[in-house]
PDB file of N, CA and C in Angstrom:
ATOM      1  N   UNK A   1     111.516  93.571 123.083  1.00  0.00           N
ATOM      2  CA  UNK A   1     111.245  93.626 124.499  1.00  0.00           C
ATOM      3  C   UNK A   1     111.903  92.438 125.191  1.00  0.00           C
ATOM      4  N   UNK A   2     113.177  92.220 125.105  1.00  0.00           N
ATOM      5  CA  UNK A   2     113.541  91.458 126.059  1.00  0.00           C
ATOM      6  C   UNK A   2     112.957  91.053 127.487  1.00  0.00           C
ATOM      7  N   UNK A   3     113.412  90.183 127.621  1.00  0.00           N
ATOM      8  CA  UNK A   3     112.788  89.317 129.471  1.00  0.00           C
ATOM      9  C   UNK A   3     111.285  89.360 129.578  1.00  0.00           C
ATOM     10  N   UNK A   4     110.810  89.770 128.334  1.00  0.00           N
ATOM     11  CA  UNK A   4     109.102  90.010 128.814  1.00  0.00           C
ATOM     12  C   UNK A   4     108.374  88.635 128.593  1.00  0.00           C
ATOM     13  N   UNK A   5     109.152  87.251 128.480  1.00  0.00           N
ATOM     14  CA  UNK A   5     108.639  86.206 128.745  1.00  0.00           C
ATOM     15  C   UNK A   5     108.220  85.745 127.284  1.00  0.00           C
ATOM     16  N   UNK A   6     108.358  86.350 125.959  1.00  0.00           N
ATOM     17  CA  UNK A   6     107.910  85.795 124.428  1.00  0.00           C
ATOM     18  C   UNK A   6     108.284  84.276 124.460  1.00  0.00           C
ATOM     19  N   UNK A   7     109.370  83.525 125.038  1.00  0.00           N
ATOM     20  CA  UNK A   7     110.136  82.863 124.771  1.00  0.00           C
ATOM     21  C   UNK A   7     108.713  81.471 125.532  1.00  0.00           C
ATOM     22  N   UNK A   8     108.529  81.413 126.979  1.00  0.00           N
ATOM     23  CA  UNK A   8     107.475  81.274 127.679  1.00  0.00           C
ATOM     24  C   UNK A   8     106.342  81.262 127.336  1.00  0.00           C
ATOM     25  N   UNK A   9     105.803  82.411 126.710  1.00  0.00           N
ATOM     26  CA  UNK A   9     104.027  82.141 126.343  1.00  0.00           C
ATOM     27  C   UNK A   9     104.264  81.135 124.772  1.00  0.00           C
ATOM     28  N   UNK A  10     105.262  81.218 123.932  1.00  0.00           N
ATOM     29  CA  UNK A  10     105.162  80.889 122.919  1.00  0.00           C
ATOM     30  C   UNK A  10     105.436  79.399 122.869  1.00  0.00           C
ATOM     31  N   UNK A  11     106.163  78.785 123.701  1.00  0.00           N
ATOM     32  CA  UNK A  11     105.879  77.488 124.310  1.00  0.00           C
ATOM     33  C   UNK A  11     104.793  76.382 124.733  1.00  0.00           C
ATOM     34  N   UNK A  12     104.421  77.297 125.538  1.00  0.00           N
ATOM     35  CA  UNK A  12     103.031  77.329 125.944  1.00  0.00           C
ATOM     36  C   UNK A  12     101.969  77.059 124.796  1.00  0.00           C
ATOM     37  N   UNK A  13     101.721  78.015 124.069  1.00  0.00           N
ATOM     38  CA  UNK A  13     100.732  77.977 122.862  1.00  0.00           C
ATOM     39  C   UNK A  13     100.833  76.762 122.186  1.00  0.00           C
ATOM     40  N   UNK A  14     102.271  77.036 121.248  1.00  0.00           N
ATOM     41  CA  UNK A  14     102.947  75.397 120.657  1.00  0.00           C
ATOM     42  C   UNK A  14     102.299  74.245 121.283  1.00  0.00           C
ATOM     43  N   UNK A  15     102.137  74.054 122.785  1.00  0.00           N
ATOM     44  CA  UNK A  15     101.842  73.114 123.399  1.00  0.00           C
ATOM     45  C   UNK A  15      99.983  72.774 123.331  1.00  0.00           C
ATOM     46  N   UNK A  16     100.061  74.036 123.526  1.00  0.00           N
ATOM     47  CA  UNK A  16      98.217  73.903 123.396  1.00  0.00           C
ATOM     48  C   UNK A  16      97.800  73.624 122.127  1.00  0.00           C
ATOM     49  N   UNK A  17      98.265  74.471 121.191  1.00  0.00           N
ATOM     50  CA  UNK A  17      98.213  74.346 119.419  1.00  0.00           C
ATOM     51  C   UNK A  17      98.478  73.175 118.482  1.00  0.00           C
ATOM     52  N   UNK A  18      99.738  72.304 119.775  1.00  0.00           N
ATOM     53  CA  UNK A  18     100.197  71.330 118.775  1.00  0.00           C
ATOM     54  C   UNK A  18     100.868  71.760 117.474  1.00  0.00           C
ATOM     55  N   UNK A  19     101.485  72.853 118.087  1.00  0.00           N
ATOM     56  CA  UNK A  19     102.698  73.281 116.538  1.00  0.00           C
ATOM     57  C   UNK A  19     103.837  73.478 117.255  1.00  0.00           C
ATOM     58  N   UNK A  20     104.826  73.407 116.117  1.00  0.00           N
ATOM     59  CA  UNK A  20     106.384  73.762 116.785  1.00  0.00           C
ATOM     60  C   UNK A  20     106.542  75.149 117.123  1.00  0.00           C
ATOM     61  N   UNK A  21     107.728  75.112 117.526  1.00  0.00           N
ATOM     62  CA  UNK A  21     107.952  76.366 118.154  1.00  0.00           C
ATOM     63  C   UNK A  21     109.625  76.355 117.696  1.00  0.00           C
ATOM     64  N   UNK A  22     110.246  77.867 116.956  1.00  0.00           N
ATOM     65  CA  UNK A  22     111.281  77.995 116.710  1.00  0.00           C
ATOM     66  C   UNK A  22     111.932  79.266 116.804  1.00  0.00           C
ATOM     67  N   UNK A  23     112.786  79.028 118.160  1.00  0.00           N
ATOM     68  CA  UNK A  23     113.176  80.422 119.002  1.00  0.00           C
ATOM     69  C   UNK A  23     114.212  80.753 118.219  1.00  0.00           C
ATOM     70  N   UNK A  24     114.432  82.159 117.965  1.00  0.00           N
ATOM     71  CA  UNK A  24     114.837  83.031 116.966  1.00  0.00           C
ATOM     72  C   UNK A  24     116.669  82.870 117.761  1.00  0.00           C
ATOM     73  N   UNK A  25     116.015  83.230 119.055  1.00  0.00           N
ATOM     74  CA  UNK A  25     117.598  83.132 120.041  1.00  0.00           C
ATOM     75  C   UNK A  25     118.181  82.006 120.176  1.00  0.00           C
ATOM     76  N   UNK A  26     117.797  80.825 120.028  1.00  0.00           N
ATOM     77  CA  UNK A  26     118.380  79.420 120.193  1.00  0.00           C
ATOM     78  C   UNK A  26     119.292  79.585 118.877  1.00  0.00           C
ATOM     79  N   UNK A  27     118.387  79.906 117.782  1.00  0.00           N
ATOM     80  CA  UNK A  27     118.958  79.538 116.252  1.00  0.00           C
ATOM     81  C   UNK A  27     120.480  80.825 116.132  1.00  0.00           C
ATOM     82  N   UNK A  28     120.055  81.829 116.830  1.00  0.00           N
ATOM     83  CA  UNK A  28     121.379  82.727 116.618  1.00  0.00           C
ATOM     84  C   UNK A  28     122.628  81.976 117.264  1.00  0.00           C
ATOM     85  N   UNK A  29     122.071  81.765 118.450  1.00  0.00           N
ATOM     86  CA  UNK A  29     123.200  81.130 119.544  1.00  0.00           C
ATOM     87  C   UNK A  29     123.822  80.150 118.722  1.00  0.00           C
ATOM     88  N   UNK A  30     122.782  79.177 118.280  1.00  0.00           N
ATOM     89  CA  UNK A  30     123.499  77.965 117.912  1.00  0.00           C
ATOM     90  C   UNK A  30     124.586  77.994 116.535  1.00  0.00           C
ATOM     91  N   UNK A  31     123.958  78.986 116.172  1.00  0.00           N
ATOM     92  CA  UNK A  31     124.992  79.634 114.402  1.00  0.00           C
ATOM     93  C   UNK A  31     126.323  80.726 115.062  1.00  0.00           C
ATOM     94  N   UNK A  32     126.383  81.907 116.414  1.00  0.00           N
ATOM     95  CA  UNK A  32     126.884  82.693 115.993  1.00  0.00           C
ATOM     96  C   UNK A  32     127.249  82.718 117.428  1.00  0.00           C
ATOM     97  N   UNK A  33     126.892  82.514 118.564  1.00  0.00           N
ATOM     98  CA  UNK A  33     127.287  82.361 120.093  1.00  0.00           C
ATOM     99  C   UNK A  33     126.371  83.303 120.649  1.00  0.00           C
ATOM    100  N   UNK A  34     127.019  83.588 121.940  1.00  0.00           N
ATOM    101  CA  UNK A  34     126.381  84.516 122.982  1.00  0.00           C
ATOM    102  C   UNK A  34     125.846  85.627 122.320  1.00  0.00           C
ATOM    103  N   UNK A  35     124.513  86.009 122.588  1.00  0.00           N
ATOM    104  CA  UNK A  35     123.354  86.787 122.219  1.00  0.00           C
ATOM    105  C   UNK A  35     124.239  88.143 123.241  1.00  0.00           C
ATOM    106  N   UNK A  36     124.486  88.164 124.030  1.00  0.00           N
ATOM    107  CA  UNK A  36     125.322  89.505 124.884  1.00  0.00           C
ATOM    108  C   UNK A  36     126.602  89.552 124.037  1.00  0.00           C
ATOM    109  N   UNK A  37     127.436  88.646 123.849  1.00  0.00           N
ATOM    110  CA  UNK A  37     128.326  88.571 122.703  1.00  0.00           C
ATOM    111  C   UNK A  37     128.413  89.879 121.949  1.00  0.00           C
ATOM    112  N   UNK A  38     127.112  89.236 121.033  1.00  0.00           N
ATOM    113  CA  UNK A  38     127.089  89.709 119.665  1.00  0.00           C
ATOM    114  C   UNK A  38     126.557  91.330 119.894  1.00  0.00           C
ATOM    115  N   UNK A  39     125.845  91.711 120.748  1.00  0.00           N
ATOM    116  CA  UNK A  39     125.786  92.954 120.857  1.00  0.00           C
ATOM    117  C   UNK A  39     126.588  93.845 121.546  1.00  0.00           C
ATOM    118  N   UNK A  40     127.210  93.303 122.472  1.00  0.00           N
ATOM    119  CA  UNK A  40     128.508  94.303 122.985  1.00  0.00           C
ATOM    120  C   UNK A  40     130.013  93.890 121.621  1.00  0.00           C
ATOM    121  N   UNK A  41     129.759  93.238 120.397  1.00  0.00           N
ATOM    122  CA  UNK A  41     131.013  93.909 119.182  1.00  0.00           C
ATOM    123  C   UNK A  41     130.581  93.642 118.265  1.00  0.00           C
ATOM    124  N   UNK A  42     128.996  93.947 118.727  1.00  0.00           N
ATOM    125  CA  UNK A  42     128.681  94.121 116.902  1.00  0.00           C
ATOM    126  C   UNK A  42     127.277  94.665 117.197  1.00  0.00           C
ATOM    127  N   UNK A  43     126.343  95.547 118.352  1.00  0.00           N
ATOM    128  CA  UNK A  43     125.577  96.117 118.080  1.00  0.00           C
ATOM    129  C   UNK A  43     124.152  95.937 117.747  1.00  0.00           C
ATOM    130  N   UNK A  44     122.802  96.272 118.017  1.00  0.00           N
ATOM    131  CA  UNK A  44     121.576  95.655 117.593  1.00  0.00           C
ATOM    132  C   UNK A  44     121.555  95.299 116.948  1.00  0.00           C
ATOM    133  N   UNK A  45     121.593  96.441 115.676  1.00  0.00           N
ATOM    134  CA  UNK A  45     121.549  96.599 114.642  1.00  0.00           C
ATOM    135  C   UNK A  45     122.260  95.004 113.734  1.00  0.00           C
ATOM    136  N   UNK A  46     122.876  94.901 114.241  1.00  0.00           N
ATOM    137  CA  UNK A  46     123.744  93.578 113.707  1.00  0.00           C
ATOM    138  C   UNK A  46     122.997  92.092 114.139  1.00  0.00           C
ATOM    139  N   UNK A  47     122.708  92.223 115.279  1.00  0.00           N
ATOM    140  CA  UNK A  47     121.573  91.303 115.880  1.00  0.00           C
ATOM    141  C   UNK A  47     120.178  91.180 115.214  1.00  0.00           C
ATOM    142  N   UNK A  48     120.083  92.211 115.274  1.00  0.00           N
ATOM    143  CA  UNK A  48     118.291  92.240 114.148  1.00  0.00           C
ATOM    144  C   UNK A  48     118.489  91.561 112.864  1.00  0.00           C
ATOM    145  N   UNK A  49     119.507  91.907 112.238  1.00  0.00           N
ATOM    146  CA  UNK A  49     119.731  91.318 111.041  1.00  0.00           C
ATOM    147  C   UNK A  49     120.145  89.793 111.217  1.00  0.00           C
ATOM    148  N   UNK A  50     120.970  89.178 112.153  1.00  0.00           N
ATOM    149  CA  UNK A  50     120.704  87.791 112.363  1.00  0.00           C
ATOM    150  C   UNK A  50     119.745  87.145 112.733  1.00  0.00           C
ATOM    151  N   UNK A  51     118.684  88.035 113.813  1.00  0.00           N
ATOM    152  CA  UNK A  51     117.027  87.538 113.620  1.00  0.00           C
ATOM    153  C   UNK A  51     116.215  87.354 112.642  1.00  0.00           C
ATOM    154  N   UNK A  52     116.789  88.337 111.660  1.00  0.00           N
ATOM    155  CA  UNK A  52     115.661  88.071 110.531  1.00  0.00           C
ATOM    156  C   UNK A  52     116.525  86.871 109.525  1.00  0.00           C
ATOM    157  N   UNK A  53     117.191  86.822 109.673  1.00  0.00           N
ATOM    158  CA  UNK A  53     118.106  85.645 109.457  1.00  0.00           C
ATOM    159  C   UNK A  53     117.800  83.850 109.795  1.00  0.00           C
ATOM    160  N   UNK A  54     117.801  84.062 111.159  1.00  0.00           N
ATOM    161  CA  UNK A  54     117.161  82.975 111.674  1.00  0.00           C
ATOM    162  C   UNK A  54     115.491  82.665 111.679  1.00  0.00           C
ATOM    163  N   UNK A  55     114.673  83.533 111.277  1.00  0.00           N
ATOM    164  CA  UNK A  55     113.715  83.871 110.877  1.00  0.00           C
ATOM    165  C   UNK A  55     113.289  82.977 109.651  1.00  0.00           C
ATOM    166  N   UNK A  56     114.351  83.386 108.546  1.00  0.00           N
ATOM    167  CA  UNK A  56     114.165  83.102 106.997  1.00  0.00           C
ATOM    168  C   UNK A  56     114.331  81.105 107.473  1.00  0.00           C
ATOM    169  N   UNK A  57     115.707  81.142 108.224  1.00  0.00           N
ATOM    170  CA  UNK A  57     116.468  79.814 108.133  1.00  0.00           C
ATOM    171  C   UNK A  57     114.715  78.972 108.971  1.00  0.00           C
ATOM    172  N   UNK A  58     114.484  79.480 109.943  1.00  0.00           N
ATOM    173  CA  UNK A  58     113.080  78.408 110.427  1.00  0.00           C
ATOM    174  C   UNK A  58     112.007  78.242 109.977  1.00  0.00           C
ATOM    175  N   UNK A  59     111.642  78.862 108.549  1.00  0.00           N
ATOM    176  CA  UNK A  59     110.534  79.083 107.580  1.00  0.00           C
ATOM    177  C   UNK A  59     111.091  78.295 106.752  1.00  0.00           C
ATOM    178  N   UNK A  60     112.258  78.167 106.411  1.00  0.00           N
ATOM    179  CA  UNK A  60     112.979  77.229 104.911  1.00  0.00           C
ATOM    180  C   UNK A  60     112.945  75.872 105.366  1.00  0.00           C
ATOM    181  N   UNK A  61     113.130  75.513 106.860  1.00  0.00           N
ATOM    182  CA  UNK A  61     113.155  74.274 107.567  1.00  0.00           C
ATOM    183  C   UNK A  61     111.971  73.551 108.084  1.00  0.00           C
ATOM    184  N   UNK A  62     111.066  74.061 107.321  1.00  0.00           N
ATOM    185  CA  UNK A  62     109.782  73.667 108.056  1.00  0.00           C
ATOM    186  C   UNK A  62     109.499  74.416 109.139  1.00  0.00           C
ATOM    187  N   UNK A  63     109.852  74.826 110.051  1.00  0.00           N
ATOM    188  CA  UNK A  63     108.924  75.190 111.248  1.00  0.00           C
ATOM    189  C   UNK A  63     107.632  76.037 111.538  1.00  0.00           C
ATOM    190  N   UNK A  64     106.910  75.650 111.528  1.00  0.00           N
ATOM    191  CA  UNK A  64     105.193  76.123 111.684  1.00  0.00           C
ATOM    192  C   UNK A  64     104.854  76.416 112.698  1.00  0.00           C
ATOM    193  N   UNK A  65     104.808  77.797 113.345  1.00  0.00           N
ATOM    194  CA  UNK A  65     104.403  77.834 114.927  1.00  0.00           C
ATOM    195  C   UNK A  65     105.114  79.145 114.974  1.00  0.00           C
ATOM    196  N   UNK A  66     105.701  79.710 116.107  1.00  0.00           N
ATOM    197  CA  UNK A  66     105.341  81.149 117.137  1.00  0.00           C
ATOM    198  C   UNK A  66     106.922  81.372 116.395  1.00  0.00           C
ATOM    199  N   UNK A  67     107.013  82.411 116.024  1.00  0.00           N
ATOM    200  CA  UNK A  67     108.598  83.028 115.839  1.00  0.00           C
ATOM    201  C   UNK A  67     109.249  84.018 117.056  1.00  0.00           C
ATOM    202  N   UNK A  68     110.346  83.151 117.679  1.00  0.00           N
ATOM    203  CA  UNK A  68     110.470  83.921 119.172  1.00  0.00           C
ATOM    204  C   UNK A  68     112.049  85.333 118.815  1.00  0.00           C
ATOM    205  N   UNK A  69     111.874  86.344 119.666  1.00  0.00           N
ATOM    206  CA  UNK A  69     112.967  87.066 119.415  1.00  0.00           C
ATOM    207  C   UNK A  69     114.045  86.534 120.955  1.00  0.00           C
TER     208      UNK A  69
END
């Protein structure tokens, strides 16, 4: 669900919770570029699989807290 604000409440929480927070979209961007990029030449489907990607990579790195798409 894009734009529906995950990125925002999960911040938020982190903040109240006192845990990190490790956005799924920062970590693609920062490994692979533009999130519009990657789906206009290479498709969801190709995107999902770098989420669960960046997923694995913020669980191996420590991060404890909200997993954002």
């Amino acid at each position: 669900m894009p734009g529906c604000g995950k990125s925002t409440v999960s911040l938020i929480l982190g903040k109240k919770l006192n845990a990190q927070v490790a956005d799924t979209d920062a970590i693609i961007v920062s490994k692979h570029g533009d999130i519009s990029k990657i789906f206009a030449s290479h498709g969801e489907e190709y995107f999902r699989t770098l989420e669960t990607e960046a997923v694995k990579y913020a669980e191996f790195d420590n991060f404890f807290g909200y997993f954002l798409g």
